[in-house]
C-alpha atoms as a PDB file:
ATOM      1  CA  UNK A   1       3.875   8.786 -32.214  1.00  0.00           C
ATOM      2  CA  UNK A   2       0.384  10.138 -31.896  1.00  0.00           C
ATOM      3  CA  UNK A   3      -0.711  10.721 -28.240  1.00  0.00           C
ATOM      4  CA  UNK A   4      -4.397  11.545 -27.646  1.00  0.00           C
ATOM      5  CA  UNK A   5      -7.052  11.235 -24.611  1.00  0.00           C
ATOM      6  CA  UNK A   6      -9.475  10.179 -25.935  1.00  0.00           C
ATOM      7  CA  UNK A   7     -10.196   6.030 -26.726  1.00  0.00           C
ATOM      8  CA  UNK A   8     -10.374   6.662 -30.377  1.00  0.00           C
ATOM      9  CA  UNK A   9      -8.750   8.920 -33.271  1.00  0.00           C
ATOM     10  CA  UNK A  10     -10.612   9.589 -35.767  1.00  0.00           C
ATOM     11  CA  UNK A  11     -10.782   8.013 -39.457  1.00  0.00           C
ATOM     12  CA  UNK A  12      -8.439   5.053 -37.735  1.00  0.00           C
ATOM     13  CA  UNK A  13      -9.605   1.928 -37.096  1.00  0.00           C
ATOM     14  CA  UNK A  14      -7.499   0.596 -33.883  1.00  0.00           C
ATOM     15  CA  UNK A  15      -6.076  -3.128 -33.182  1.00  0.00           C
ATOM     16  CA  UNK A  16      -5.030  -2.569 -29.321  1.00  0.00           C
ATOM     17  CA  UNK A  17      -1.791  -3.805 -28.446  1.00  0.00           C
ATOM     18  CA  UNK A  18      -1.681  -3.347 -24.356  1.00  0.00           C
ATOM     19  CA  UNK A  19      -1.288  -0.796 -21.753  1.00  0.00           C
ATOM     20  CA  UNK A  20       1.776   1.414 -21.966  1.00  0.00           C
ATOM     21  CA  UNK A  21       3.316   3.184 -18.983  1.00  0.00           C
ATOM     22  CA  UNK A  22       6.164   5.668 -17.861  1.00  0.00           C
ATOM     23  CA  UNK A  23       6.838   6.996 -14.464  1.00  0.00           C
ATOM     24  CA  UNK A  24       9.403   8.747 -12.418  1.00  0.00           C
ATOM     25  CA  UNK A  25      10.000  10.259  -9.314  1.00  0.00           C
ATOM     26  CA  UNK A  26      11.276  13.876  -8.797  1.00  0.00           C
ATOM     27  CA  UNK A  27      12.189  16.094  -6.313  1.00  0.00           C
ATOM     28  CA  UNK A  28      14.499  19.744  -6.000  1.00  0.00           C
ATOM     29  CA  UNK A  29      17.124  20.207  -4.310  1.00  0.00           C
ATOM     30  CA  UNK A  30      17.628  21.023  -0.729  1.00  0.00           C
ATOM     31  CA  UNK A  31      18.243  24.876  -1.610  1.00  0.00           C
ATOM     32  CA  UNK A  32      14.903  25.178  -3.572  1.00  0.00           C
ATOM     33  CA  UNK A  33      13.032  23.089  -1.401  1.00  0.00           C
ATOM     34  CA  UNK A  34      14.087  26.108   1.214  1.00  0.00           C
ATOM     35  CA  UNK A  35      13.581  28.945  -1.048  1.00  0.00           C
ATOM     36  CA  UNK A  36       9.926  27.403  -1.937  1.00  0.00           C
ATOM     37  CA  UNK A  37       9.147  26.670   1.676  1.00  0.00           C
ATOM     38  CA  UNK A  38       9.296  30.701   1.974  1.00  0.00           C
ATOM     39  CA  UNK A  39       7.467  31.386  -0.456  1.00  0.00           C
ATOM     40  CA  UNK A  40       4.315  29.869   1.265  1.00  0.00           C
ATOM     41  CA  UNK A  41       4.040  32.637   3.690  1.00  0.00           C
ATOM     42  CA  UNK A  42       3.740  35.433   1.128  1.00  0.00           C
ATOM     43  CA  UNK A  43       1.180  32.844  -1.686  1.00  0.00           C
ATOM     44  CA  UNK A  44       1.987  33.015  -5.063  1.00  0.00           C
ATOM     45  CA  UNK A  45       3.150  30.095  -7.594  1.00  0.00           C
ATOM     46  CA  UNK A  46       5.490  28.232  -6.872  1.00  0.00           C
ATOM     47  CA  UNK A  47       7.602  27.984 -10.201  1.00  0.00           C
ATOM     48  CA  UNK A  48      10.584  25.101  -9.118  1.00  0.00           C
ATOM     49  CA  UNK A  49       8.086  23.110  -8.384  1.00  0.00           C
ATOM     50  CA  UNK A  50       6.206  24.044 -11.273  1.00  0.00           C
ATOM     51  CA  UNK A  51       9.095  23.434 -13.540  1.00  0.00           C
ATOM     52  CA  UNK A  52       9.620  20.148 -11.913  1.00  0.00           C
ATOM     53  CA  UNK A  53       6.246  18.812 -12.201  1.00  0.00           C
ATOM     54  CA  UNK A  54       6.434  19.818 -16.468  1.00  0.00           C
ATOM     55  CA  UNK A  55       9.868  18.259 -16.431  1.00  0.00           C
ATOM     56  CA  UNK A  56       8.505  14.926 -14.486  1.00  0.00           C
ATOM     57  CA  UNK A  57       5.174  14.613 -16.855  1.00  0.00           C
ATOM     58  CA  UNK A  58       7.735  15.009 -19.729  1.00  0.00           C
ATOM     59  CA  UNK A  59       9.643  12.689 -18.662  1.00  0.00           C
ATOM     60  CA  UNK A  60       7.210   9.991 -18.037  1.00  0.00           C
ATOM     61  CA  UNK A  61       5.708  10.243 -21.339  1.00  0.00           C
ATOM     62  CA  UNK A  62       9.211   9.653 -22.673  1.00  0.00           C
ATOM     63  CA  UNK A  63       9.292   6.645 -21.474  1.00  0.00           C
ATOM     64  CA  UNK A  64       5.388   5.722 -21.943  1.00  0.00           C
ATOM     65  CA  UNK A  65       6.226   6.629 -25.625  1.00  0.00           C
ATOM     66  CA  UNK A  66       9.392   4.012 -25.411  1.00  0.00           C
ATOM     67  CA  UNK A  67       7.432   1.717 -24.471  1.00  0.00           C
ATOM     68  CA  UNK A  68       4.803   1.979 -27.127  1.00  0.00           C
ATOM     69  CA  UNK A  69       7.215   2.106 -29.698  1.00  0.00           C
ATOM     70  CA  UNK A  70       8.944  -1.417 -28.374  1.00  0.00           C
ATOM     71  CA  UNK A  71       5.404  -2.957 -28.743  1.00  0.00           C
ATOM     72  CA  UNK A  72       4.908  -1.607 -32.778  1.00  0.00           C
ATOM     73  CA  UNK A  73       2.401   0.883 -32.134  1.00  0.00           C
ATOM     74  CA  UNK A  74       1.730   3.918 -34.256  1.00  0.00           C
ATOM     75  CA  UNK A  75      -0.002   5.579 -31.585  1.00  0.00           C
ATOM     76  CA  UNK A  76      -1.290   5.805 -27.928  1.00  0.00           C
ATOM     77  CA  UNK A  77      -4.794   6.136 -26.503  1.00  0.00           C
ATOM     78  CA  UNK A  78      -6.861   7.060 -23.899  1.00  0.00           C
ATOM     79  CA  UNK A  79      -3.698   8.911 -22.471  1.00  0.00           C
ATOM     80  CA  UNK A  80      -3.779  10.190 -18.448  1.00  0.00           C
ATOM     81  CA  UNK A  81      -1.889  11.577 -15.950  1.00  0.00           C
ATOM     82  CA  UNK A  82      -1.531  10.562 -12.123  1.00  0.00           C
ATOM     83  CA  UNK A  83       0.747  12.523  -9.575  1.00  0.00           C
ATOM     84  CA  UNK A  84       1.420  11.654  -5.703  1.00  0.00           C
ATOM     85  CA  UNK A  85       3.743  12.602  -3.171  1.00  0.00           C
ATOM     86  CA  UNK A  86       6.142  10.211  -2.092  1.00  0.00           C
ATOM     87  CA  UNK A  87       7.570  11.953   0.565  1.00  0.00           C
ATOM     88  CA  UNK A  88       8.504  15.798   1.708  1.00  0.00           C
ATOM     89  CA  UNK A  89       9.409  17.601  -1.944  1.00  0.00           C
ATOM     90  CA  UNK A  90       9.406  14.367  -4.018  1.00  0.00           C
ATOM     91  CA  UNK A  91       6.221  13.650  -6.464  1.00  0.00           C
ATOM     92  CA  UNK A  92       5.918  10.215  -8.606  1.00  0.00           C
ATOM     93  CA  UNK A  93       4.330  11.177 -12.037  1.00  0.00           C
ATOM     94  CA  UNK A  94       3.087   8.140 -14.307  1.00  0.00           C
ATOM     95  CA  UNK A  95       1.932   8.386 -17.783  1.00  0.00           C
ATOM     96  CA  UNK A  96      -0.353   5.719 -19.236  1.00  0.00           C
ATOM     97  CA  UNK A  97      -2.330   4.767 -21.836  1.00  0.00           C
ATOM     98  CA  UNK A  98      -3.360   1.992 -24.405  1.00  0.00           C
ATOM     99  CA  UNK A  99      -0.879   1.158 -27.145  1.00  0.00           C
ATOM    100  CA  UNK A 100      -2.627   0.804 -30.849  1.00  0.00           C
ATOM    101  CA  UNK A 101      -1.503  -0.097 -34.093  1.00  0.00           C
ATOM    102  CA  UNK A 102      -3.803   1.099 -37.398  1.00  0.00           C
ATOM    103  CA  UNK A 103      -5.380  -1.420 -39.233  1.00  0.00           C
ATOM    104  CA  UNK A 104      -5.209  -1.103 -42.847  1.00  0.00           C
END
């Protein structure tokens, strides 16, 4: 599957199929949420979260991906990336894009 940002790919002429979208909602556990809580006294990054934010993107574009594929496409455009917090240590992160096929 070929994933790009912008509303075109070059050399391809496109027949869109629909918007595609994947989402999910993560958060760390109690122990990190503690351990990253800390860290905001001294500054620095803070990497669970980090690592949770790469694994939730992932994630969602999994499942953006899935849903692409279900619909026939060969490939996505115009691909972006929304994050909000849903509560205290828990971000949703949604994937979306359009869904193309190539014409021949």
């Amino acid at each position: 599957m070929f994933i790009v940002s912008t509303d075109y790919i070059t050399g391809k002429e496109l027949e869109m199929l629909g918007l595609v979208k994947g989402s999910t909602i993560q958060t760390k556990n109690i122990g990190r949420d503690i351990t990253q809580a800390f860290k905001t006294l001294v500054g620095g990054e803070l990497k669970a979260y980090n690592e949770m934010m790469n694994e939730a993107r992932a994630l969602a574009t999994r499942r953006m991906v899935e849903e692409a594929e279900a619909l026939g496409a060969d490939a996505i455009v115009n691909v972006r990336y929304a994050s909000s917090a849903v509560m205290q240590g828990a971000a949703e992160v949604i994937a979306y894009g359009t869904a193309v096929k190539y014409r021949e």
